[in-house]
N, C-alpha and C. Protein backbone atom coordinates (compact mmCIF):
# COMPACT_ATOMS: atom_id res chain seq x y z
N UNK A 1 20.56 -12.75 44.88
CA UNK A 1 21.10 -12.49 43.57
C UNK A 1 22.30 -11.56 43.73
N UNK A 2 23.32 -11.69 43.01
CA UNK A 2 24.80 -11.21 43.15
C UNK A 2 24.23 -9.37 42.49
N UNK A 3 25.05 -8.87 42.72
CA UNK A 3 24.96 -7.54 42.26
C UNK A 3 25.75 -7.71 40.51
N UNK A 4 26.20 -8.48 40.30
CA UNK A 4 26.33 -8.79 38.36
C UNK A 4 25.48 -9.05 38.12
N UNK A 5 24.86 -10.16 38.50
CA UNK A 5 23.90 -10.93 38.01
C UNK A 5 22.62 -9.59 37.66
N UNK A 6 22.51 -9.23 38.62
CA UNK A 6 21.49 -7.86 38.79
C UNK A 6 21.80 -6.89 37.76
N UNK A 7 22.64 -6.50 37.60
CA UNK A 7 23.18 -5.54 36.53
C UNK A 7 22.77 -6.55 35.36
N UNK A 8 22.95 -7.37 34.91
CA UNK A 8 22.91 -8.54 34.02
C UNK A 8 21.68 -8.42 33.27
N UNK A 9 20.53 -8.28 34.47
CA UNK A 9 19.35 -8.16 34.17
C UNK A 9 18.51 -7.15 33.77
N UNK A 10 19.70 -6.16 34.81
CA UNK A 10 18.84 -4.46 34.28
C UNK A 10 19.35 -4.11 33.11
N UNK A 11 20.84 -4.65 32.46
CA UNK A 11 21.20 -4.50 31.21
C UNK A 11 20.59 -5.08 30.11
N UNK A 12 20.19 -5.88 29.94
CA UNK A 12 19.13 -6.75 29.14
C UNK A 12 17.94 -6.11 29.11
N UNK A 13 17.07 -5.72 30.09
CA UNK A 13 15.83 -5.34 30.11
C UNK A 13 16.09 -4.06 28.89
N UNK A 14 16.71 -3.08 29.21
CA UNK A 14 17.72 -1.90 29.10
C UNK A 14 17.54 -1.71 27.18
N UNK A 15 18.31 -2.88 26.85
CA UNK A 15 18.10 -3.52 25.51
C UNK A 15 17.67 -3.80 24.92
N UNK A 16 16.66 -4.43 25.71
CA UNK A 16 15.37 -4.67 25.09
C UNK A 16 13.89 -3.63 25.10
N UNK A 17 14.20 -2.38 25.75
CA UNK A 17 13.27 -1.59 25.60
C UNK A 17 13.61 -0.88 24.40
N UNK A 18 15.21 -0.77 24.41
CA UNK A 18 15.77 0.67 23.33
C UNK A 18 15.76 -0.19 21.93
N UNK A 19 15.24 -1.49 21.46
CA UNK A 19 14.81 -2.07 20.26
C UNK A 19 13.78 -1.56 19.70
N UNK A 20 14.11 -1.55 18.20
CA UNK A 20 13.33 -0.90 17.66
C UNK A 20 11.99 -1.59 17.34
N UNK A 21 10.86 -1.01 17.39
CA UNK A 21 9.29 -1.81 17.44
C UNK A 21 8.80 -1.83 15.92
N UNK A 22 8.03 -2.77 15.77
CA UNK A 22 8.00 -3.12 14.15
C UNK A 22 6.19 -3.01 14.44
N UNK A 23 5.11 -2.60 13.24
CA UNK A 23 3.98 -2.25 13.32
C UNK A 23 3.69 -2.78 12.05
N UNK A 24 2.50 -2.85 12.06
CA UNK A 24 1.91 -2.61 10.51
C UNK A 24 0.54 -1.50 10.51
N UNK A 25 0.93 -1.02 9.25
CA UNK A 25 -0.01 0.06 9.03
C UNK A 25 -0.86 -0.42 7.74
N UNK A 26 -2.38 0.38 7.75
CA UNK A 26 -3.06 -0.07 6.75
C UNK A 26 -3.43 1.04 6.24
N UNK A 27 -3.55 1.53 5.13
CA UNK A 27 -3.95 2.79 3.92
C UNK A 27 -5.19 1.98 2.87
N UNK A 28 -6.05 2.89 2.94
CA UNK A 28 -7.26 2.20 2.31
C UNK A 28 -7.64 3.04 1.28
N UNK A 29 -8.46 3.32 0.42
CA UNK A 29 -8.48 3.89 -0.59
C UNK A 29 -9.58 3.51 -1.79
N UNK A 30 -10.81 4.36 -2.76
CA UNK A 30 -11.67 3.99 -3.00
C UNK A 30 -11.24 4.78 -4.39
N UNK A 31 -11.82 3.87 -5.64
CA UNK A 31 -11.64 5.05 -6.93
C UNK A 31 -12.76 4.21 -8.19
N UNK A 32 -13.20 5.23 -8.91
CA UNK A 32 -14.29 4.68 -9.83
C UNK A 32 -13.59 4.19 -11.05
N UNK A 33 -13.60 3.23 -11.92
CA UNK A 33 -13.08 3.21 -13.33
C UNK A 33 -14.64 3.36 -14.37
N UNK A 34 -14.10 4.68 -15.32
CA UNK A 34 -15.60 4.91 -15.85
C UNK A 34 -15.84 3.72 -16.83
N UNK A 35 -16.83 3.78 -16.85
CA UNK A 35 -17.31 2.27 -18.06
C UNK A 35 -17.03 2.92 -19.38
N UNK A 36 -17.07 2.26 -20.45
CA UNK A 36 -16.62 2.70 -21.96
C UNK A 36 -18.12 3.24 -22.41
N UNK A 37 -17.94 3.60 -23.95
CA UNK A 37 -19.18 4.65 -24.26
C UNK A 37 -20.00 3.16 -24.79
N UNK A 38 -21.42 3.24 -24.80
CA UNK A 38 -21.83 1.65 -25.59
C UNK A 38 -21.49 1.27 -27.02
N UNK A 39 -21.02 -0.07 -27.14
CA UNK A 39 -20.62 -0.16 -28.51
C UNK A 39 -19.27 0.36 -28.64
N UNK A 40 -18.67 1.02 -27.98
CA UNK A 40 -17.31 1.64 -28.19
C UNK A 40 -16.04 0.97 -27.24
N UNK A 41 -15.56 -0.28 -27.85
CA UNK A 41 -14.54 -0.79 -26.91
C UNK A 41 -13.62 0.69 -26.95
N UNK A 42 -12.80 0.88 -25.54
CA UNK A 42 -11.86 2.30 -25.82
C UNK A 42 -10.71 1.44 -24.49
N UNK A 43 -9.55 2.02 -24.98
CA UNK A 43 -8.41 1.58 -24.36
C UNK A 43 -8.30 2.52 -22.87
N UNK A 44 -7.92 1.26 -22.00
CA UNK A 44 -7.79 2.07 -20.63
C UNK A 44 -6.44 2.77 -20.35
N UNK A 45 -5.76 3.73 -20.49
CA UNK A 45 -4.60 3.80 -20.91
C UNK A 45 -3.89 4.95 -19.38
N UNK A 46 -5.04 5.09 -18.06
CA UNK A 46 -4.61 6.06 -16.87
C UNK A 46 -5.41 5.36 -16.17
N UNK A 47 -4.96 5.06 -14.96
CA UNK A 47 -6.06 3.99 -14.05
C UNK A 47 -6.27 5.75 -13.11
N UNK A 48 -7.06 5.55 -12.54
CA UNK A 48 -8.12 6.62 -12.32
C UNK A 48 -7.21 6.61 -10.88
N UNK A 49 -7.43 8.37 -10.46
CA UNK A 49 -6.09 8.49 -8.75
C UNK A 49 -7.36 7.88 -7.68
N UNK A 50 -6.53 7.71 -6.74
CA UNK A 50 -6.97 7.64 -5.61
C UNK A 50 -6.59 8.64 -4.69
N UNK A 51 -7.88 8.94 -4.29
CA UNK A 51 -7.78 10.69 -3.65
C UNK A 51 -7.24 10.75 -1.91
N UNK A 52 -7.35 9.32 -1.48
CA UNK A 52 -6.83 9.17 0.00
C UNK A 52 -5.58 8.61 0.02
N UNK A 53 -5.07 8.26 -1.54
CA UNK A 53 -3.04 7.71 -1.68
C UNK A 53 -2.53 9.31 -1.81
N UNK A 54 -3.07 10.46 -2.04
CA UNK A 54 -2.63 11.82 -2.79
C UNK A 54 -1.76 12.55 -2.10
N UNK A 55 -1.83 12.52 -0.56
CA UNK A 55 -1.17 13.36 0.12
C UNK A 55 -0.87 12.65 1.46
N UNK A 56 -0.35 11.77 1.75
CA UNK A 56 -0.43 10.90 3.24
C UNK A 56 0.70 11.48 3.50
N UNK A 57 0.90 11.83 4.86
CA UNK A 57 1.63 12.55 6.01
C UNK A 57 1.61 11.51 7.40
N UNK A 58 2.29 10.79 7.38
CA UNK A 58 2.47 9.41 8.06
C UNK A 58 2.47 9.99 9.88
N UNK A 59 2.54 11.12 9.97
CA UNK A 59 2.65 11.73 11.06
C UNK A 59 1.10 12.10 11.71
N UNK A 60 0.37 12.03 11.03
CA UNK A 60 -1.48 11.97 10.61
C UNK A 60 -1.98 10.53 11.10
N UNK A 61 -1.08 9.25 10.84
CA UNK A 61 -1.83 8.20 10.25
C UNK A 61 -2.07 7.71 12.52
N UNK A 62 -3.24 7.05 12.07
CA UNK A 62 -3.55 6.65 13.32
C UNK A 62 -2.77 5.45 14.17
N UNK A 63 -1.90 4.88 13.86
CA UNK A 63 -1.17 3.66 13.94
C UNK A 63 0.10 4.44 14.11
N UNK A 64 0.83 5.48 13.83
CA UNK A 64 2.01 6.03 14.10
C UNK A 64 1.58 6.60 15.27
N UNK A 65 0.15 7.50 16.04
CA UNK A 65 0.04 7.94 16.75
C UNK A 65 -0.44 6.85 17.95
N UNK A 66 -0.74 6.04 17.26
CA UNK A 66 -1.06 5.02 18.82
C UNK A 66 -0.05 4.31 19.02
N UNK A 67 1.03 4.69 18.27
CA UNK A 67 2.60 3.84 18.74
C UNK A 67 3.37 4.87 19.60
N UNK A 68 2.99 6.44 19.06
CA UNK A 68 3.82 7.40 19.23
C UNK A 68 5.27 7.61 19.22
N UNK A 69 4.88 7.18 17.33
CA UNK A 69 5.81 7.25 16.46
C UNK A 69 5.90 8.12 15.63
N UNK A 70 6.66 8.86 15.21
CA UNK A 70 6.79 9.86 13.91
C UNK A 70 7.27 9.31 13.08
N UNK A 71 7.12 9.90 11.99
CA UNK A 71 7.51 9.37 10.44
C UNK A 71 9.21 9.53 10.54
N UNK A 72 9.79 11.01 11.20
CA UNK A 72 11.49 10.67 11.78
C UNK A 72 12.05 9.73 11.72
N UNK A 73 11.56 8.70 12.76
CA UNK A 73 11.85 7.43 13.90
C UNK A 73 12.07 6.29 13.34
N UNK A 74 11.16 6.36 11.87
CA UNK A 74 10.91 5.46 11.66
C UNK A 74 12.45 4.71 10.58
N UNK A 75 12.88 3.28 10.55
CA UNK A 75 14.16 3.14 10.05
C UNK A 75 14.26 2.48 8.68
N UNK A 76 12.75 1.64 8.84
CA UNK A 76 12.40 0.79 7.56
C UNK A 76 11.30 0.80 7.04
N UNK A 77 10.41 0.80 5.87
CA UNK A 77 9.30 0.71 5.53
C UNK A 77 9.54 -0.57 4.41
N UNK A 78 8.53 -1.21 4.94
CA UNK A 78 8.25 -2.08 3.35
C UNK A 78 6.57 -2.62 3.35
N UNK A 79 6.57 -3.02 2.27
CA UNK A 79 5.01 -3.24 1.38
C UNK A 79 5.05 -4.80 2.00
N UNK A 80 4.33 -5.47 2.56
CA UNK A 80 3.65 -6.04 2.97
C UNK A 80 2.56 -6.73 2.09
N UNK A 81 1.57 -6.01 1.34
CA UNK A 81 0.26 -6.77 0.35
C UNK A 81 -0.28 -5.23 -0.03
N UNK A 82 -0.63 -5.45 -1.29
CA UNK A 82 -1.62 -4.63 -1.83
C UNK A 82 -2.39 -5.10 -2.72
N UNK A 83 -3.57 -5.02 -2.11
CA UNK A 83 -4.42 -5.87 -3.05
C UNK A 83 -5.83 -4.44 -3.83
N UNK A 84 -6.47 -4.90 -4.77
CA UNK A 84 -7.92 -3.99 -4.97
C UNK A 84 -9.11 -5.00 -4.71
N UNK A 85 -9.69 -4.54 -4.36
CA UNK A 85 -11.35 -5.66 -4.42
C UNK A 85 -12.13 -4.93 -5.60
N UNK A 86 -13.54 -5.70 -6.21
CA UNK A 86 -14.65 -4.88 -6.91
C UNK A 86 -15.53 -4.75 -5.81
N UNK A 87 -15.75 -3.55 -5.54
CA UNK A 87 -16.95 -3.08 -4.60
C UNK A 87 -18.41 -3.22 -5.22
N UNK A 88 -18.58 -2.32 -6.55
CA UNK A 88 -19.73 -2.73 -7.28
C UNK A 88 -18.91 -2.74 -8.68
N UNK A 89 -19.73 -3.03 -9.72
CA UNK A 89 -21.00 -4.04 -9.49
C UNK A 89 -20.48 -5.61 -9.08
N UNK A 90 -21.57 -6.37 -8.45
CA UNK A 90 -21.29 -7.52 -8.20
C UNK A 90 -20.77 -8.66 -9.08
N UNK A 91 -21.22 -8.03 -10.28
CA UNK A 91 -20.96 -9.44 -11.19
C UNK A 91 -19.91 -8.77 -12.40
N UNK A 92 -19.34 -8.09 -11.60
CA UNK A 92 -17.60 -7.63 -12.81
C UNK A 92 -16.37 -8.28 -11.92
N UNK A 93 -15.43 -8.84 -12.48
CA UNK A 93 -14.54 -9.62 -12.44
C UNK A 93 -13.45 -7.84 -13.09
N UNK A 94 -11.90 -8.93 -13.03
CA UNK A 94 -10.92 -7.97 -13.83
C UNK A 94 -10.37 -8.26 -14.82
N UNK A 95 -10.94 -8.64 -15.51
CA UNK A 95 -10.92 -9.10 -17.05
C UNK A 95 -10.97 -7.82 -17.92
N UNK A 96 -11.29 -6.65 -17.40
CA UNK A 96 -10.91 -5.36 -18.24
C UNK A 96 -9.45 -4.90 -18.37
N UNK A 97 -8.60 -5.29 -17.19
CA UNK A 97 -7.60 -4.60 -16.87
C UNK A 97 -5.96 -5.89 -17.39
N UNK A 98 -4.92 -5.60 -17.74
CA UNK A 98 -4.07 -6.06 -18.48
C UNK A 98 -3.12 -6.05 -17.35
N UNK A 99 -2.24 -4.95 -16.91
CA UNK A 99 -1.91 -5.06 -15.89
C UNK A 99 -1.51 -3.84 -14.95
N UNK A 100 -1.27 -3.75 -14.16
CA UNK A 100 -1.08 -3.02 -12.81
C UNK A 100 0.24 -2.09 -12.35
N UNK A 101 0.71 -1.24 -12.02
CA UNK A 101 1.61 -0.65 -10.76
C UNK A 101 1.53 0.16 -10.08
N UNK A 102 2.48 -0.03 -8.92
CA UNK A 102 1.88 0.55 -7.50
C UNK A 102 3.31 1.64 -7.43
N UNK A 103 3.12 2.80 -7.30
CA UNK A 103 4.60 3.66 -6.99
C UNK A 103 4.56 4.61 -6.00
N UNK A 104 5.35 4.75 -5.24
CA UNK A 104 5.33 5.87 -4.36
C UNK A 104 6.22 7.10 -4.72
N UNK A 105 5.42 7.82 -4.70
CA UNK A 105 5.59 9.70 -5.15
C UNK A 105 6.33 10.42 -3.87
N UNK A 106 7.65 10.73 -3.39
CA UNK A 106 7.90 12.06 -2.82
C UNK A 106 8.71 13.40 -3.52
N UNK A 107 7.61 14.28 -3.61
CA UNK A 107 8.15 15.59 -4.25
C UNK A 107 8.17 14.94 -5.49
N UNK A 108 9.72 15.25 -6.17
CA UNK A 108 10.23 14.66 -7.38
C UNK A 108 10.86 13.03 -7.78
N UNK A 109 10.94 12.70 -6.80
CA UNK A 109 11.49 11.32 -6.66
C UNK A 109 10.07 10.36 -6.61
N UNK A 110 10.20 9.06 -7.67
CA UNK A 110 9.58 7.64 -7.10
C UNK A 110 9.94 6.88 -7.19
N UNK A 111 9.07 5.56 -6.96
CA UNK A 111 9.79 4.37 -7.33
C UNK A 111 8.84 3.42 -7.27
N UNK A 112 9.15 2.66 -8.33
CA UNK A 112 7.23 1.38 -8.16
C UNK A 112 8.33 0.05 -7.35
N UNK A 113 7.13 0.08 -6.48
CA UNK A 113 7.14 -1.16 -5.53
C UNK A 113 6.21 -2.10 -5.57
N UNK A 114 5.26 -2.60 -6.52
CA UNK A 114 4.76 -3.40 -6.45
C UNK A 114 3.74 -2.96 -8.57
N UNK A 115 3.43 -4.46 -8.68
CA UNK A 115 3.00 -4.56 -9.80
C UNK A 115 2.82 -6.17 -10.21
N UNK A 116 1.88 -6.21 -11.07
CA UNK A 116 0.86 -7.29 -11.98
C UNK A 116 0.83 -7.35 -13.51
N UNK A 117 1.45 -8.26 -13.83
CA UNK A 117 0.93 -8.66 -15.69
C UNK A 117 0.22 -9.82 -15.77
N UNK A 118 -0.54 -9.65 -16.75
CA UNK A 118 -1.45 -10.58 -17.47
C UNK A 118 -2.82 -10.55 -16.63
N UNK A 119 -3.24 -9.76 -16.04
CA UNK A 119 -4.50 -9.26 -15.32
C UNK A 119 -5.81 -9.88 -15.46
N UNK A 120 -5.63 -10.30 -16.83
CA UNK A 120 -7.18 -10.85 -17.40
C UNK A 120 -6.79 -11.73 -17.72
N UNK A 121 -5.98 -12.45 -17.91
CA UNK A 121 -6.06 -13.76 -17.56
C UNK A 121 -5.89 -14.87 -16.23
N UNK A 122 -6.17 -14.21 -15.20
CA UNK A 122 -6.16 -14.76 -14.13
C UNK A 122 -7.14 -15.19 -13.77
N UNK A 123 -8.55 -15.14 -14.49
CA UNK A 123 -9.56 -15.36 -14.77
C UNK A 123 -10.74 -14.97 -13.11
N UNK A 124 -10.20 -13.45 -12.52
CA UNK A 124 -10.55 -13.38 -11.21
C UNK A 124 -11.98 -12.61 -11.33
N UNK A 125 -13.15 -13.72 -11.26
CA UNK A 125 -14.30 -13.56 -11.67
C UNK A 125 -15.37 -13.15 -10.65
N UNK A 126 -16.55 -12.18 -10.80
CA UNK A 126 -17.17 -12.28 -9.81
C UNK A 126 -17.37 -13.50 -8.75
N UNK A 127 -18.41 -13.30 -7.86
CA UNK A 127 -18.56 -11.72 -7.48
C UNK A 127 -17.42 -11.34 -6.52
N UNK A 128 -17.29 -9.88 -6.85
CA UNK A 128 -16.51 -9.25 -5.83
C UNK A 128 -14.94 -10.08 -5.82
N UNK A 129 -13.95 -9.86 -6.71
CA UNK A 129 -13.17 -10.45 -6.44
C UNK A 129 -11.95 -9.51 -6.10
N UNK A 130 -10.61 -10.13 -5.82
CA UNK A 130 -9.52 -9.35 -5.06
C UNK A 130 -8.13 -9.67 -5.65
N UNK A 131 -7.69 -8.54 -6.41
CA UNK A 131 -6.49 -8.82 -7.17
C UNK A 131 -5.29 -8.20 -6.04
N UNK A 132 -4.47 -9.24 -5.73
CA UNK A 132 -3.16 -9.04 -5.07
C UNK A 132 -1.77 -8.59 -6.47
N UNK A 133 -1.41 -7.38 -5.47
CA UNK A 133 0.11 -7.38 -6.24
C UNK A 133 1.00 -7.62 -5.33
N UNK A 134 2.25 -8.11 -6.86
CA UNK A 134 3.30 -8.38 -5.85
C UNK A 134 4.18 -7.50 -6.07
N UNK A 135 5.10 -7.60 -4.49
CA UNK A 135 5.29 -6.31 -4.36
C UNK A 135 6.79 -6.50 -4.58
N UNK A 136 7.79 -5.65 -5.32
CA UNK A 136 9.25 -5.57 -6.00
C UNK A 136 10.28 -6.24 -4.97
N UNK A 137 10.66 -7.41 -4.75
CA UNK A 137 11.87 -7.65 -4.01
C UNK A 137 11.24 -6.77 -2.32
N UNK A 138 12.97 -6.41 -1.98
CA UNK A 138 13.10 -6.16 -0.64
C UNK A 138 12.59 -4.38 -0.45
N UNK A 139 12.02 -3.48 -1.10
CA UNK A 139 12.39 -2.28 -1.30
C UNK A 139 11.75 -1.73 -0.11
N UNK A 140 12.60 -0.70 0.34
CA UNK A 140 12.10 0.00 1.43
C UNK A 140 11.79 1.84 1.24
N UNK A 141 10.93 1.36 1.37
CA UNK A 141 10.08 3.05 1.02
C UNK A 141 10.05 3.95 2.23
N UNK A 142 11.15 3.84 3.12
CA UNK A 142 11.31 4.50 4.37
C UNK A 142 11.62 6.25 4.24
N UNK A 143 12.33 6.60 2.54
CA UNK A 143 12.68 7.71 2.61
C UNK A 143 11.32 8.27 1.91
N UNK A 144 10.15 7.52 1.37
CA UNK A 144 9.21 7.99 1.02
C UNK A 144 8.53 8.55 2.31
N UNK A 145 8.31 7.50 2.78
CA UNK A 145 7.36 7.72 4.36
C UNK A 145 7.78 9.28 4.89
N UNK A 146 9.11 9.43 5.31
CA UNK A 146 9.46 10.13 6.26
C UNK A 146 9.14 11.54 5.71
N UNK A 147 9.09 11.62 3.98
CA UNK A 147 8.94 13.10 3.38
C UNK A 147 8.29 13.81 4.09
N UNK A 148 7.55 14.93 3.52
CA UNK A 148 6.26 15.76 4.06
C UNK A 148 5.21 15.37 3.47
N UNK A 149 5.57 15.12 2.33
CA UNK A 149 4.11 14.08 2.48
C UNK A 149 4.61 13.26 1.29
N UNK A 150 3.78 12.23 0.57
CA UNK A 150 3.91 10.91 0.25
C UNK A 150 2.77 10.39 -0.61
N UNK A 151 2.93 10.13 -1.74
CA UNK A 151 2.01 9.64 -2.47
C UNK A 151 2.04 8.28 -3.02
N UNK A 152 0.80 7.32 -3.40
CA UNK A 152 0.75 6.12 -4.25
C UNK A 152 -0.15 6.52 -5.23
N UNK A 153 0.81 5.77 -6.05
CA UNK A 153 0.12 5.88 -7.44
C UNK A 153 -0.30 4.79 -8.27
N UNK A 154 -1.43 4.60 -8.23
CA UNK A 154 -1.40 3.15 -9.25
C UNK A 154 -1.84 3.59 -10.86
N UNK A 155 -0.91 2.79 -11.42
CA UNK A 155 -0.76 2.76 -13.35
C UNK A 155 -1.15 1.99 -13.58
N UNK A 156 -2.00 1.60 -15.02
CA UNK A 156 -2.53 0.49 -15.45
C UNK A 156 -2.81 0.59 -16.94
N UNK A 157 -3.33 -0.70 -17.31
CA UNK A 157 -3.79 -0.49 -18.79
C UNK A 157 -4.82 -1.84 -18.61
N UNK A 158 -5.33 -1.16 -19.74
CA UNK A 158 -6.49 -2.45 -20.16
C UNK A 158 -7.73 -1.86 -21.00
N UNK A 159 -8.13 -2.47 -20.85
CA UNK A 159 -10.18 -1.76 -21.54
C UNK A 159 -10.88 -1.20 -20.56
N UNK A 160 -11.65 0.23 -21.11
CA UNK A 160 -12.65 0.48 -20.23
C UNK A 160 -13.36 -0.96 -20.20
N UNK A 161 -14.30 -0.98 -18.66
CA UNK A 161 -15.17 -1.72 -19.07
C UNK A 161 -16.58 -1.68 -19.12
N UNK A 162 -17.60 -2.24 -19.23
CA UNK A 162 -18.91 -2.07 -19.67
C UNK A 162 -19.94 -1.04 -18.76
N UNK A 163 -19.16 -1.21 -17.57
CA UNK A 163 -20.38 -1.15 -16.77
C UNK A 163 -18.97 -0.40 -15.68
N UNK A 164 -19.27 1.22 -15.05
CA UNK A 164 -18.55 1.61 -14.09
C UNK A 164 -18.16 0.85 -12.92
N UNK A 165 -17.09 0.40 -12.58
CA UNK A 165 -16.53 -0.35 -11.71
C UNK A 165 -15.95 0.40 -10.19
N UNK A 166 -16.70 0.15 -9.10
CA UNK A 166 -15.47 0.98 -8.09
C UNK A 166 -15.09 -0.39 -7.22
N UNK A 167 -13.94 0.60 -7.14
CA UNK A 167 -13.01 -0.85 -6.84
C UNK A 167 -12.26 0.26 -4.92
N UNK A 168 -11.99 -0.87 -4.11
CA UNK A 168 -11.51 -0.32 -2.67
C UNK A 168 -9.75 -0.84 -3.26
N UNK A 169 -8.76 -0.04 -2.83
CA UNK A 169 -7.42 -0.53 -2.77
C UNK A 169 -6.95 -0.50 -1.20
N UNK A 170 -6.17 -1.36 -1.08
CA UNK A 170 -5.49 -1.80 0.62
C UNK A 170 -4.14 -1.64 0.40
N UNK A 171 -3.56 -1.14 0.98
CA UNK A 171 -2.24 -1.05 1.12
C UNK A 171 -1.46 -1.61 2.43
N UNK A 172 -0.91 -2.36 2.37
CA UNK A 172 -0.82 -2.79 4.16
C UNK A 172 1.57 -2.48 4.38
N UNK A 173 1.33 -1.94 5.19
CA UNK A 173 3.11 -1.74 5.31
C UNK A 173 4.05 -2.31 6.91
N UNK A 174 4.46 -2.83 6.64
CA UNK A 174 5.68 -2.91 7.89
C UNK A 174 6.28 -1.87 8.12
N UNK A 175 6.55 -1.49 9.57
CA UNK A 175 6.94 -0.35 9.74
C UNK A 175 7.60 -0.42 10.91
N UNK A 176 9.19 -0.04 10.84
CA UNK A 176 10.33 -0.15 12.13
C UNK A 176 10.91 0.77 12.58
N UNK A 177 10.63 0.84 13.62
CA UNK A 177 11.08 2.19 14.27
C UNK A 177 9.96 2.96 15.49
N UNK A 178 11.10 3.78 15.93
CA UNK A 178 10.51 4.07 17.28
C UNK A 178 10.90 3.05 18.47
N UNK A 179 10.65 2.88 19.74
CA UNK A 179 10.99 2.21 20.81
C UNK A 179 9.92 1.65 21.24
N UNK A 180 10.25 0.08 21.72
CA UNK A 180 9.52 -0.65 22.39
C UNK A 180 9.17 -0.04 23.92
């Protein structure tokens, strides 16, 4: 092999290490919606926080550290899927809820990246079912990530419903940056 050719190759390799590596990360998250009083339809008008979206520090998350990546490094973030499941009870559907949004909180700044209308009529019936949102165009929540810390927030409306509902939320993200 010629000594270009060789260079050729160590330049390429070279290039292809200093590319930036793309991941996905997953954020999970559990929250109760209280049931209404009996006899008392009452408007759902604050979807209840989720106490593991409240403070994420991406520098924490286990997937930045098994890349050994910092939240710095990182160049792009985007939303990927966010869906909720019903955990209990088995036989509630989301026929309480109207519709949905998903926003990310740094400091004073947000911005909703993902959201759902017409909720109850999608007719997503027990048992155990799984409402996907979709998530806003191209938006990249990279200057969220990198803050000191980072919040999601989901908004909603609809009816309490009959019977206390806990529901799991998934958050799943693309994430670029750092070195191959």
């Amino acid at each position: 092999m010629s000594s270009a050719s060789l260079f050729a190759v160590v330049a390429s390799l070279g290039l292809v290490a200093c590319s930036p590596a793309s991941f996905t990360t997953e954020i999970q998250g559990e929250t109760t919606v209280p049931a209404h009083a009996s006899g008392v339809p009452t408007l759902l008008n604050a979807f209840p926080a989720i106490s593991s979206f409240a403070a994420l520090d991406f520098n924490q998350n286990q997937d930045f550290r098994n890349r050994d990546v910092t939240k710095d490094e990182v160049s792009r973030v985007q939303v990927k899927s966010l869906s909720l499941k019903v955990l209990s009870p088995n036989d509630q559907g989301f026929d309480f809820l109207d519709s949905l949004e998903a926003v990310a909180r740094a400091g004073d700044q947000e911005v909703r990246f993902a959201g759902r209308d017409g909720i109850a009529r999608l007719e997503l019936g027990p048992p155990n079912p799984t409402l996907s949102l979709k998530a806003d165009g191209d938006m990249d929540l990279r200057p969220y990530v990198a803050a000191p810390t980072m919040a999601i927030i989901l908004r909603g409306n609809g009816r309490l419903p009959e019977k206390e509902v806990r529901l799991q939320a998934t958050v799943v993200l693309e994430v670029e940056g750092g070195l191959l």
